[in-house]
Protein backbone atom coordinates (compact mmCIF):
# COMPACT_ATOMS: atom_id res chain seq x y z
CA UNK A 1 163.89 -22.15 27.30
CA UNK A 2 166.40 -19.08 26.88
CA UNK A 3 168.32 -19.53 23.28
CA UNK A 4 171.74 -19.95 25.47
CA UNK A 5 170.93 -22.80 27.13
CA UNK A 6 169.07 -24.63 24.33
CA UNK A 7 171.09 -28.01 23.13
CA UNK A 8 172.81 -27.09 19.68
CA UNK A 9 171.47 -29.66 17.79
CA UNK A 10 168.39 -28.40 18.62
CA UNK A 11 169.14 -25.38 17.48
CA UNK A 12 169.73 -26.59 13.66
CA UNK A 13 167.91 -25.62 10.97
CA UNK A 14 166.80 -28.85 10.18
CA UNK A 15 165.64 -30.37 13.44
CA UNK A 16 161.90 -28.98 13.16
CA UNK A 17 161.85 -29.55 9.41
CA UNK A 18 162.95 -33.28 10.10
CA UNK A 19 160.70 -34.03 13.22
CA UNK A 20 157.84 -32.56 11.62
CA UNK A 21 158.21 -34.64 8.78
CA UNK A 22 158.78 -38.13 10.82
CA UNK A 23 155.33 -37.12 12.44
CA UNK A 24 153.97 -36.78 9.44
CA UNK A 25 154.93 -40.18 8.36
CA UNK A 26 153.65 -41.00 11.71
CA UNK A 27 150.17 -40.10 11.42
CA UNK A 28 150.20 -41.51 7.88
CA UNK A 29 151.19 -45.04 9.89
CA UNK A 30 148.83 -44.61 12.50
CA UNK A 31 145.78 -44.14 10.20
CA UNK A 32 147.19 -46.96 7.33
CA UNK A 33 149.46 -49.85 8.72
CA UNK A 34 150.51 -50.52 5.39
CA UNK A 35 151.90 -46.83 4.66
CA UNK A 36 155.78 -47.85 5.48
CA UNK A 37 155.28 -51.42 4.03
CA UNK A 38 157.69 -51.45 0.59
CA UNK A 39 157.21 -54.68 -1.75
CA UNK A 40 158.80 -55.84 -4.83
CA UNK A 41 156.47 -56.25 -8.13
CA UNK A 42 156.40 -56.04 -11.52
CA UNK A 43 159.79 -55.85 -11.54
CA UNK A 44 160.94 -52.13 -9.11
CA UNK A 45 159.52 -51.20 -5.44
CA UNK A 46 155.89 -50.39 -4.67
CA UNK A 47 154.64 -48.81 -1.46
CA UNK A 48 153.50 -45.48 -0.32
CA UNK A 49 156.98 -44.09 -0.03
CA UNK A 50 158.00 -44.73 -3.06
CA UNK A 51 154.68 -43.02 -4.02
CA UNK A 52 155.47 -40.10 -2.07
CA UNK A 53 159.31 -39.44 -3.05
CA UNK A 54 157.82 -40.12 -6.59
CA UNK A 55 155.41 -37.51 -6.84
CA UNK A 56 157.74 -35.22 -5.09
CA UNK A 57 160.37 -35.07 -7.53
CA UNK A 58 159.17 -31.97 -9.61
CA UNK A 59 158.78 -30.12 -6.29
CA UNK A 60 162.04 -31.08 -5.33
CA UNK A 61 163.83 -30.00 -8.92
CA UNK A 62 161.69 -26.05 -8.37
CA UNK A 63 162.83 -25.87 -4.71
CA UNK A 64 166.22 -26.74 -5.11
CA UNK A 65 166.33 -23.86 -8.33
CA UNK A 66 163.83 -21.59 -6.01
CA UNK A 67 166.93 -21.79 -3.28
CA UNK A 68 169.22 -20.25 -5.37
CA UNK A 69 166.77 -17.38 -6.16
CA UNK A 70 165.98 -16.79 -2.36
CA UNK A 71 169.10 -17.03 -1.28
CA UNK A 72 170.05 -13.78 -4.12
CA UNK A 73 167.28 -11.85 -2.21
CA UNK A 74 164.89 -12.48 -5.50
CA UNK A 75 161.59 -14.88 -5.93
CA UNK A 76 160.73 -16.55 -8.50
CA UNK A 77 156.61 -16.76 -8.82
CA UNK A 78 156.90 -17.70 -12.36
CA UNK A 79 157.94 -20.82 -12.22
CA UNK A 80 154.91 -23.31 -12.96
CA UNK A 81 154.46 -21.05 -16.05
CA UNK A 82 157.67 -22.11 -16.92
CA UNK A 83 156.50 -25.57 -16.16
CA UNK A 84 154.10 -25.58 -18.35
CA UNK A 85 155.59 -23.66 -21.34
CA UNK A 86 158.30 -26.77 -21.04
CA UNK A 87 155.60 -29.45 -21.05
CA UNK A 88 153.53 -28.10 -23.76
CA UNK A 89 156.83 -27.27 -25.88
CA UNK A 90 157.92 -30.97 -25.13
CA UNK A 91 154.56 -32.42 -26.17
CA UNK A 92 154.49 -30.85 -29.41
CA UNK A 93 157.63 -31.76 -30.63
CA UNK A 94 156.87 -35.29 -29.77
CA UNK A 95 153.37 -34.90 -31.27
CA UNK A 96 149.94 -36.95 -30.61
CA UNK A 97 150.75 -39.55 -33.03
CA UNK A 98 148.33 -42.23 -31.63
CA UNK A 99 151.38 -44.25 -33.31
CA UNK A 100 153.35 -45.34 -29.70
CA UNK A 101 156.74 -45.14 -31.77
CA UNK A 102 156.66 -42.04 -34.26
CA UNK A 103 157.73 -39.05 -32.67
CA UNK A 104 157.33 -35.06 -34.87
CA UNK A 105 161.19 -34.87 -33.63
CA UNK A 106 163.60 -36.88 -32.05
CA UNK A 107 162.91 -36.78 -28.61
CA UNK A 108 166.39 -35.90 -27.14
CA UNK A 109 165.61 -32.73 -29.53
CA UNK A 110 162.33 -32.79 -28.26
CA UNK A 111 163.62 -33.21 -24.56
CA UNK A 112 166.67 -30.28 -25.36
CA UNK A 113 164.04 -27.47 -26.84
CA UNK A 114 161.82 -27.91 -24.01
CA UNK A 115 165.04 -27.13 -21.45
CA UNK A 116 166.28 -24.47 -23.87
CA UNK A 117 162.41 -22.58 -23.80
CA UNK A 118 162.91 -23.04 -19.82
CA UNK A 119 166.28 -21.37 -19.77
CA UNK A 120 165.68 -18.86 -21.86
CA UNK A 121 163.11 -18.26 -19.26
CA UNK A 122 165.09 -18.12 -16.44
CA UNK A 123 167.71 -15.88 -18.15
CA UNK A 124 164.56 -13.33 -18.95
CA UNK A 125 163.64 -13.60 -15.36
CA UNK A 126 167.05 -12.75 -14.72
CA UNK A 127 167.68 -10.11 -16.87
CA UNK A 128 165.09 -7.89 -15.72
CA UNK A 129 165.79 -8.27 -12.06
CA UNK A 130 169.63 -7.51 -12.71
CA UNK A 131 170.06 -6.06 -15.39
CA UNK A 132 167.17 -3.79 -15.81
CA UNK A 133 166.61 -3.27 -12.03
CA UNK A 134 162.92 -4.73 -11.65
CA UNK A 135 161.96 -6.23 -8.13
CA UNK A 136 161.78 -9.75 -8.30
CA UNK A 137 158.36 -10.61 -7.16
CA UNK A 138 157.29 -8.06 -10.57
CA UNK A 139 159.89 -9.04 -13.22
CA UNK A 140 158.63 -13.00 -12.47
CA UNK A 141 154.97 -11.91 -12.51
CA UNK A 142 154.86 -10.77 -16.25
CA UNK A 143 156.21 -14.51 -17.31
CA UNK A 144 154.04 -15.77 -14.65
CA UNK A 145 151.02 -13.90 -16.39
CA UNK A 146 152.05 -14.28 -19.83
CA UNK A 147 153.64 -17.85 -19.59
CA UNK A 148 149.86 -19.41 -19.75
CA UNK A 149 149.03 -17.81 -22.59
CA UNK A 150 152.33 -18.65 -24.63
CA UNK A 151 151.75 -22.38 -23.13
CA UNK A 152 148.18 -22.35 -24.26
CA UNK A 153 149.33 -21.07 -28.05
CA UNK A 154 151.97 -23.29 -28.03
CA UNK A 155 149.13 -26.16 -27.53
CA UNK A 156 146.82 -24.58 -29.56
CA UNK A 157 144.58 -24.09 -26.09
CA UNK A 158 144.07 -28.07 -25.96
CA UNK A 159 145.57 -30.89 -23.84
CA UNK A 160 148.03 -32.17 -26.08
CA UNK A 161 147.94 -36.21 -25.33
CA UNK A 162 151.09 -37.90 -25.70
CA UNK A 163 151.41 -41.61 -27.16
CA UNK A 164 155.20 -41.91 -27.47
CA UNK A 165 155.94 -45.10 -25.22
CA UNK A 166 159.81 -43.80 -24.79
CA UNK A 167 158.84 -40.74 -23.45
CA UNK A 168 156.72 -42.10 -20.55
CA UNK A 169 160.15 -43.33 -18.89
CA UNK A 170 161.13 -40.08 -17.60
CA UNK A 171 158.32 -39.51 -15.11
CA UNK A 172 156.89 -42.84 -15.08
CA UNK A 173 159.65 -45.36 -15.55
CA UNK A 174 161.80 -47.39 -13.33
CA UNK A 175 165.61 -47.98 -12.88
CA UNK A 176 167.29 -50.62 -10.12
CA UNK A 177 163.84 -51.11 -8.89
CA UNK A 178 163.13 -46.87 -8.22
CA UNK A 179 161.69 -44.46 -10.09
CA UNK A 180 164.07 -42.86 -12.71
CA UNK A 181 162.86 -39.40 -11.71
CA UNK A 182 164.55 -39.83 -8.70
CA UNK A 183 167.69 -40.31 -10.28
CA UNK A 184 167.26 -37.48 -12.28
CA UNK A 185 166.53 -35.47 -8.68
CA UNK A 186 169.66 -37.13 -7.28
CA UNK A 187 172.05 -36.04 -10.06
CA UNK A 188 170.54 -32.04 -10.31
CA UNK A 189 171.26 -32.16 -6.26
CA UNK A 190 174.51 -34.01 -6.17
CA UNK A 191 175.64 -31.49 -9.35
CA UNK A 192 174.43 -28.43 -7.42
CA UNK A 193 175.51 -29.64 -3.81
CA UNK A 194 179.10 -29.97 -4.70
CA UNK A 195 179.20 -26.67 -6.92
CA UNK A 196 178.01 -25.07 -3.58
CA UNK A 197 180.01 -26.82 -1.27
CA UNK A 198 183.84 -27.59 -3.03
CA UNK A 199 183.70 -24.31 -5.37
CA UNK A 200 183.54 -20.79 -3.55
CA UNK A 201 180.28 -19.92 -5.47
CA UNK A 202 177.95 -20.46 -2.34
CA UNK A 203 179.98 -18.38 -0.73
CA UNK A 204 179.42 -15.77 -3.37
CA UNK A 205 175.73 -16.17 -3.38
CA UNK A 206 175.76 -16.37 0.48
CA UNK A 207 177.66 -13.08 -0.37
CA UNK A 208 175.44 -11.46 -2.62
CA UNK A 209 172.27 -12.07 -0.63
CA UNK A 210 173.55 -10.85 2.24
CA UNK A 211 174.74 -7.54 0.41
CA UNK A 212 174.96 -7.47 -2.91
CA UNK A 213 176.72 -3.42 -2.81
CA UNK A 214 179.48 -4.69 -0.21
CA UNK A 215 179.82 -8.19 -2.86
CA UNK A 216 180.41 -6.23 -6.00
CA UNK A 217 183.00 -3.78 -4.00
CA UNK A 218 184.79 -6.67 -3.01
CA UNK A 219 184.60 -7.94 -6.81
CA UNK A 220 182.01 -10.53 -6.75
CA UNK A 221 179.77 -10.42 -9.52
CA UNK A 222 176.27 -10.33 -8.57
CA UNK A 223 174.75 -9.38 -11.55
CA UNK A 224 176.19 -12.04 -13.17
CA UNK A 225 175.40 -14.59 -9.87
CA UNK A 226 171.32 -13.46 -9.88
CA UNK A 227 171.24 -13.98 -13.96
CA UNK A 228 172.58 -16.96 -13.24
CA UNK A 229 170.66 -18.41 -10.60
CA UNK A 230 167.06 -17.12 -12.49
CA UNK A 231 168.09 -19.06 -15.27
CA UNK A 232 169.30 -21.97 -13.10
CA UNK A 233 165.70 -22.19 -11.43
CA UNK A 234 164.00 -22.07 -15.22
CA UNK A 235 165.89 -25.30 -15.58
CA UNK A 236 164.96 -27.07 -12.87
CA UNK A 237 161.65 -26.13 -13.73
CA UNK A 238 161.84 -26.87 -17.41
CA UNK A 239 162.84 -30.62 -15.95
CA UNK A 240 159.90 -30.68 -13.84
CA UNK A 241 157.77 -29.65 -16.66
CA UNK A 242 159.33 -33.11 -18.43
CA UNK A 243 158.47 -35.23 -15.64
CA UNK A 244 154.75 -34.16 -14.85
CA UNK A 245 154.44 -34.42 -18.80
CA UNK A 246 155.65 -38.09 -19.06
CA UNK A 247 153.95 -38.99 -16.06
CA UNK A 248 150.35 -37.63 -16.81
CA UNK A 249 151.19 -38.67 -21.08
CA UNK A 250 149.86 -34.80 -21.57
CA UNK A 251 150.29 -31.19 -21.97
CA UNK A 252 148.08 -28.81 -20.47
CA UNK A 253 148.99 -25.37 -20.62
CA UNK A 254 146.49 -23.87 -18.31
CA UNK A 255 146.91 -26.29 -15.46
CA UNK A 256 150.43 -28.01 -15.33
CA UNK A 257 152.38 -26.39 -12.68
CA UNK A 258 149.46 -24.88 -10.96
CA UNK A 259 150.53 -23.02 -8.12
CA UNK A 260 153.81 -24.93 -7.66
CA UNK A 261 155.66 -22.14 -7.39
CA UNK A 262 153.62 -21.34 -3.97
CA UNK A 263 154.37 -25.09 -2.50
CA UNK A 264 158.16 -24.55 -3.78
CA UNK A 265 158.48 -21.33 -1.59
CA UNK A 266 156.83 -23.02 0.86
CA UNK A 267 159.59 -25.70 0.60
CA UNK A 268 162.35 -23.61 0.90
CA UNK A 269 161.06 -21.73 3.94
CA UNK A 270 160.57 -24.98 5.79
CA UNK A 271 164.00 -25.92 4.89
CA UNK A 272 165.36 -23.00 6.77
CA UNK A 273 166.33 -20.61 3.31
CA UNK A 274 166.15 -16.59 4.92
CA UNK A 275 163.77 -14.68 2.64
CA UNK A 276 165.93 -11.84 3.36
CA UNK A 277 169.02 -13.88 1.18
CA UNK A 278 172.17 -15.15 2.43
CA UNK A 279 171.27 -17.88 4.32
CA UNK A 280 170.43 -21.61 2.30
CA UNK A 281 170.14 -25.04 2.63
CA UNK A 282 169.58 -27.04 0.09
CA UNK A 283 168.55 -30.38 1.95
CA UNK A 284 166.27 -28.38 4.06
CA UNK A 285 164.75 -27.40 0.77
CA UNK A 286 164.30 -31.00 -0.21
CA UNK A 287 163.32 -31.85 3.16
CA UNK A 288 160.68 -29.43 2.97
CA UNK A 289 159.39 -30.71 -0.36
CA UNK A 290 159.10 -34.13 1.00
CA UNK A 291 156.94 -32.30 3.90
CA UNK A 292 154.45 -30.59 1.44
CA UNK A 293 154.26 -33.81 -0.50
CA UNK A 294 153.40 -35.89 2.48
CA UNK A 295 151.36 -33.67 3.66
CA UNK A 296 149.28 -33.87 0.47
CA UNK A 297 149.43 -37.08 0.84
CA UNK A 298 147.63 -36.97 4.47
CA UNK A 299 145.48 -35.08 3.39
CA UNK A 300 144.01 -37.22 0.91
CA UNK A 301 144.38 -40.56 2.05
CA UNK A 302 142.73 -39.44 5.39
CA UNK A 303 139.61 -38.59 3.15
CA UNK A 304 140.16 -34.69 3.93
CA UNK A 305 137.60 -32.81 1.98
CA UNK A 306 138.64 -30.96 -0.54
CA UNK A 307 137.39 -27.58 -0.21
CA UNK A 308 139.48 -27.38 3.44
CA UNK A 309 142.78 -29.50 2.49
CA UNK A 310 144.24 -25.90 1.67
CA UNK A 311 143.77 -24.59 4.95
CA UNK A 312 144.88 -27.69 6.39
CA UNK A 313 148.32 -27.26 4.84
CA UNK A 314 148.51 -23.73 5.75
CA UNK A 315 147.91 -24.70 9.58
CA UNK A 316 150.61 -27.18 9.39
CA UNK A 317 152.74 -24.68 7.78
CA UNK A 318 152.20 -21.95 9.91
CA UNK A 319 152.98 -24.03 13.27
CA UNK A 320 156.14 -25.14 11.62
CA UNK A 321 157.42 -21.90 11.02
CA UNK A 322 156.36 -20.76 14.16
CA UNK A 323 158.83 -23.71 15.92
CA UNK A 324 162.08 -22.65 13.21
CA UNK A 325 161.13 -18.76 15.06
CA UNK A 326 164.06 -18.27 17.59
CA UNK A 327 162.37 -15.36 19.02
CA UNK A 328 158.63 -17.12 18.96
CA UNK A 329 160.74 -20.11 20.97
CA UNK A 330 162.15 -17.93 23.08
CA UNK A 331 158.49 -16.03 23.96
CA UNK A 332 157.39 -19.22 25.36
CA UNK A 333 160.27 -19.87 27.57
CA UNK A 334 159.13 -16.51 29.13
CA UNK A 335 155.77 -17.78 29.44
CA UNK A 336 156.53 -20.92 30.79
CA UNK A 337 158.90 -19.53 33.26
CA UNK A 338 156.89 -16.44 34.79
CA UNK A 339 154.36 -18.93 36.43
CA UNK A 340 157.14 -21.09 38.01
CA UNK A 341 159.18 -17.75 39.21
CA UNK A 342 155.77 -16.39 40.26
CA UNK A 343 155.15 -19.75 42.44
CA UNK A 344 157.98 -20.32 43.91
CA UNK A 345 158.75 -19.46 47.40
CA UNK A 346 158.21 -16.27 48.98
């Protein structure tokens, strides 16, 4: 079908990220009756849902900062090192006391120097793509390198096992019946959705990704904008890093945050963000976490094995992307049309 006459709404950015993930849940249904079936216990929700939108919550907080990044024209590959420098930082302020109330430090200090480590991250991410002129995919790639190994000295290259029973709360608690983490998701997004949407800085990142030479004529400051949205995306994953540490009770530097950054991209693509910069959307971001998460969640429940679950995921993604194409869409109306043309009468 020609672009022209294609309904608009089915020309949003979100349509194929949304139907794709209601088949998703669909499969998940059709395989496990019980997968949409919510009940009250212990005292909050249980289901698989709730599951889901539980786990996804650190891949939500790294998509929504990766957005920012992308939408600058920069990546960010570095950000489950940052993930993990956060964690380990976190756990070792708390300590392994096997004492469930003694913390090393107080754990809002504990909880601030982990987001501090993370932003001064960001801001060294930052730095060297604006300031110092690196490209973005090699200015994240020396934290994403070196990140592991300051993780795994900062743990002393052991899993650091937490025992502090207040700490747990933040990945693993609950709060009107649902998880706490996703408050903590709702509040970065409602924060960042309304500094994007009442303030004119999306326009000025919008701006700067689209051309950053023409945005600094006109007196934007895109230096200052890609420092800014580097160290904005170290946050997010600094508060990741918190939540997969409460929820696993641990610090591992070599494997927490294990190729998120690669699902987070992923993410952000599905959610219709422009690798080329300009164009964002930050519920299509979290709308293509909740994909990747579901996905994963497919994939195991369905007993895929692991060695292909990978390539499974890729597939999925691929065929997605392939439906957001305007000009792959618009190949297949051609196709689809030349036989009927070629039929018709003579």
């Amino acid at each position: 079908m020609p672009e022209k006459l294609t309904p608009e709404w089915l020309r949003h950015r979100l349509v194929w990220p949304l139907v794709t993930l209601f088949l998703l849940l669909a499969v998940n249904t059709a395989f496990n009756p019980s997968f949409l079936t919510i009940q009250w216990r212990d005292g909050h929700l249980y289901g698989s849902l709730i599951d889901i939108l539980n786990r996804a919550a650190p891949l939500v907080l790294v998509s929504l900062g990766m957005t920012l990044v992308i939408a600058t024209r920069g990546i960010d590959i570095s950000v489950g090192a940052t993930v993990a420098i956060a964690a380990a930082v976190a756990a070792w302020m708390i300590g392994g006391s096997v004492a469930g109330n003694v913390s090393r430090f107080p754990m809002p200090v504990a909880i601030l120097g982990a987001l501090g480590i993370a932003l001064v991250c960001g801001l060294w991410n930052g730095v060297l793509v604006a300031k110092v002129g690196m490209q973005p995919i090699i200015a994240t790639l020396i934290l994403m390198v070196a990140g592991r190994g300051i993780a795994q000295l900062i743990t002393g290259g052991q899993i650091i096992t937490i025992y502090y029973a207040p700490f747990f709360f933040l990945g693993g608690g609950y709060l009107l019946g649902l998880p706490f983490s996703l408050f903590i998701v709702g509040a970065v997004f409602a924060v960042l959705y309304l500094a994007m949407t009442r303030t004119a800085l999306g326009l000025f990142i919008q701006a700067v990704g689209i051309n950053p030479t023409a945005a600094r004529v006109a007196g934007v400051k895109a230096r200052s904008l890609i420092v800014g949205a580097y160290a904005f995306c170290g946050v997010c994953a600094g508060i990741a890093g918190l939540l997969i540490c409460s929820n696993v009770k641990s610090a591992d530097g070599n494997n927490a945050g294990q190729l998120l950054e690669l699902d987070a991209i992923l993410a952000v693509t599905l959610g219709g963000t422009a690798l080329t910069g300009g164009r964002f959307s930050l519920v299509g971001s979290v709308i293509g976490a909740l994909i990747i998460q579901t996905l994963t969640y497919a994939i195991y429940s369905l007993g895929v094995p692991p060695e292909i679950n990978l390539v499974v995921k890729a597939v999925v993604v691929f065929l997605v992307m392939l439906l957001q194409s305007p000009e792959f869409r618009a190949a297949v109306g051609k196709a689809v049309r030349r036989p009927a043309l070629q039929g018709g009468p003579s």
